[in-house]
Protein backbone atom coordinates (compact mmCIF):
# COMPACT_ATOMS: atom_id res chain seq x y z
CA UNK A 1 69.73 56.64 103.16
CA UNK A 2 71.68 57.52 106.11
CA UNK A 3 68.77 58.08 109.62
CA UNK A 4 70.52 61.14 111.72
CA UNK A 5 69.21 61.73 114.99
CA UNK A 6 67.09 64.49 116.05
CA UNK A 7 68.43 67.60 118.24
CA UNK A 8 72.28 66.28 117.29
CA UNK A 9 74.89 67.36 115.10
CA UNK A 10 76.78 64.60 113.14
CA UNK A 11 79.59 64.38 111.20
CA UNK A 12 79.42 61.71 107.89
CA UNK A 13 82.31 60.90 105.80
CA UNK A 14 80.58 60.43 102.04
CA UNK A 15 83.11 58.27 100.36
CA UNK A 16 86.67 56.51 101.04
CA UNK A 17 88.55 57.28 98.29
CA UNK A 18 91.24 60.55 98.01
CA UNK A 19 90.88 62.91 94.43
CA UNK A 20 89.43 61.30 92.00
CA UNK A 21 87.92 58.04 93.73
CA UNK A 22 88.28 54.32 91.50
CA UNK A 23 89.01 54.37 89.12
CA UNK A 24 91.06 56.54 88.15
CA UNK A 25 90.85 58.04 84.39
CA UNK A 26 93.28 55.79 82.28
CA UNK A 27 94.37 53.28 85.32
CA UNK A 28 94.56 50.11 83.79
CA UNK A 29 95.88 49.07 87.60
CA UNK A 30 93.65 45.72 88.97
CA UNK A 31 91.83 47.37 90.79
CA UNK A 32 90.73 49.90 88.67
CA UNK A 33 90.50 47.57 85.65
CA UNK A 34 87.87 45.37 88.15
CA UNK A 35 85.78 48.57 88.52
CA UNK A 36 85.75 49.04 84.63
CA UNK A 37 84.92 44.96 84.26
CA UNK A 38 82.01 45.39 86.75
CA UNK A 39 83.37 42.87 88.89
CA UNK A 40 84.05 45.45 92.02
CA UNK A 41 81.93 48.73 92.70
CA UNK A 42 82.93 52.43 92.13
CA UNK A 43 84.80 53.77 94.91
CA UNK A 44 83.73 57.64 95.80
CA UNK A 45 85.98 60.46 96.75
CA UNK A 46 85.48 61.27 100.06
CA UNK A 47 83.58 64.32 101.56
CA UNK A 48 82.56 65.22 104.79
CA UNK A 49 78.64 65.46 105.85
CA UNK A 50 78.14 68.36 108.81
CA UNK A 51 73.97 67.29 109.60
CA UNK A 52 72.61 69.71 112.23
CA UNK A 53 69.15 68.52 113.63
CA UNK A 54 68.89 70.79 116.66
CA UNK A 55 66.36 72.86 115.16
CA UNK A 56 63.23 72.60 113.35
CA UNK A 57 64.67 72.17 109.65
CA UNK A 58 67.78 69.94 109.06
CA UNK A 59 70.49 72.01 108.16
CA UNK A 60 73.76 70.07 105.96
CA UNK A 61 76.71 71.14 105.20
CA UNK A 62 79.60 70.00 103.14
CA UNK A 63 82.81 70.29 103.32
CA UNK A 64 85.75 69.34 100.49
CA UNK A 65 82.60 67.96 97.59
CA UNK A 66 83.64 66.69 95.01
CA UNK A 67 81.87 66.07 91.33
CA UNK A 68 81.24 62.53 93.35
CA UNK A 69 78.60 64.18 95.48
CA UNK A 70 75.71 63.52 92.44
CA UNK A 71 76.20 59.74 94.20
CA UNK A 72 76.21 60.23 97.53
CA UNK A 73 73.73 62.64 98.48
CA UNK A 74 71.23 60.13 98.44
CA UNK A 75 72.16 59.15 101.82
CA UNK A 76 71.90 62.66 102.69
CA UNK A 77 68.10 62.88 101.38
CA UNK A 78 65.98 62.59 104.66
CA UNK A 79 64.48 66.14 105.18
CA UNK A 80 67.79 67.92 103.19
CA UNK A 81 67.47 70.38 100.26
CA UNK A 82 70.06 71.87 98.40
CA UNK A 83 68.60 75.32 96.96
CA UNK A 84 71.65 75.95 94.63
CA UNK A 85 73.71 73.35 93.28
CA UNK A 86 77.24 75.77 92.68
CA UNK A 87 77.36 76.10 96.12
CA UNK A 88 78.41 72.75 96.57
CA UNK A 89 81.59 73.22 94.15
CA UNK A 90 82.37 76.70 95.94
CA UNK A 91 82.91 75.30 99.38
């Protein structure tokens, strides 16, 4: 979990990888091929992490999600509370 600090905005990047992260479906590339042997972690798609903590709630926004979020919002978690999940895919 990421610690963001208190009366700042900050901007995350959640992930490093463009579209559809590593691997990709049907690579049989090396480096995807490691992922799928479980010799080298998933890569995520990448998404950027607006964290306002000017106020008295923490207020997140996200910007380009991806179906990769489910993994990184974890790092997200301190104080941050999504009310409705489709918003994420309707950014």
């Amino acid at each position: 979990m990421l610690d963001f600090p208190r009366n700042r905005v900050t901007a995350v990047t959640l992930g490093i990888m463009q579209d559809g992260g590593l691997p990709h479906i049907g690579c049989r590339c090396v480096r995807c091929t490691t992922v799928h042997e479980g010799r080298r972690p998933p890569e995520y798609a990448a998404c950027l992490g607006l964290v306002d903590r000017r106020g008295e709630r923490t207020a997140v926004w996200l910007f380009d999600a991806t179906p990769d979020i489910k993994y990184q919002l974890h790092l997200l978690a301190a104080g941050v509370q999504i009310a409705y999940t489709g918003q994420i895919f309707t950014l």
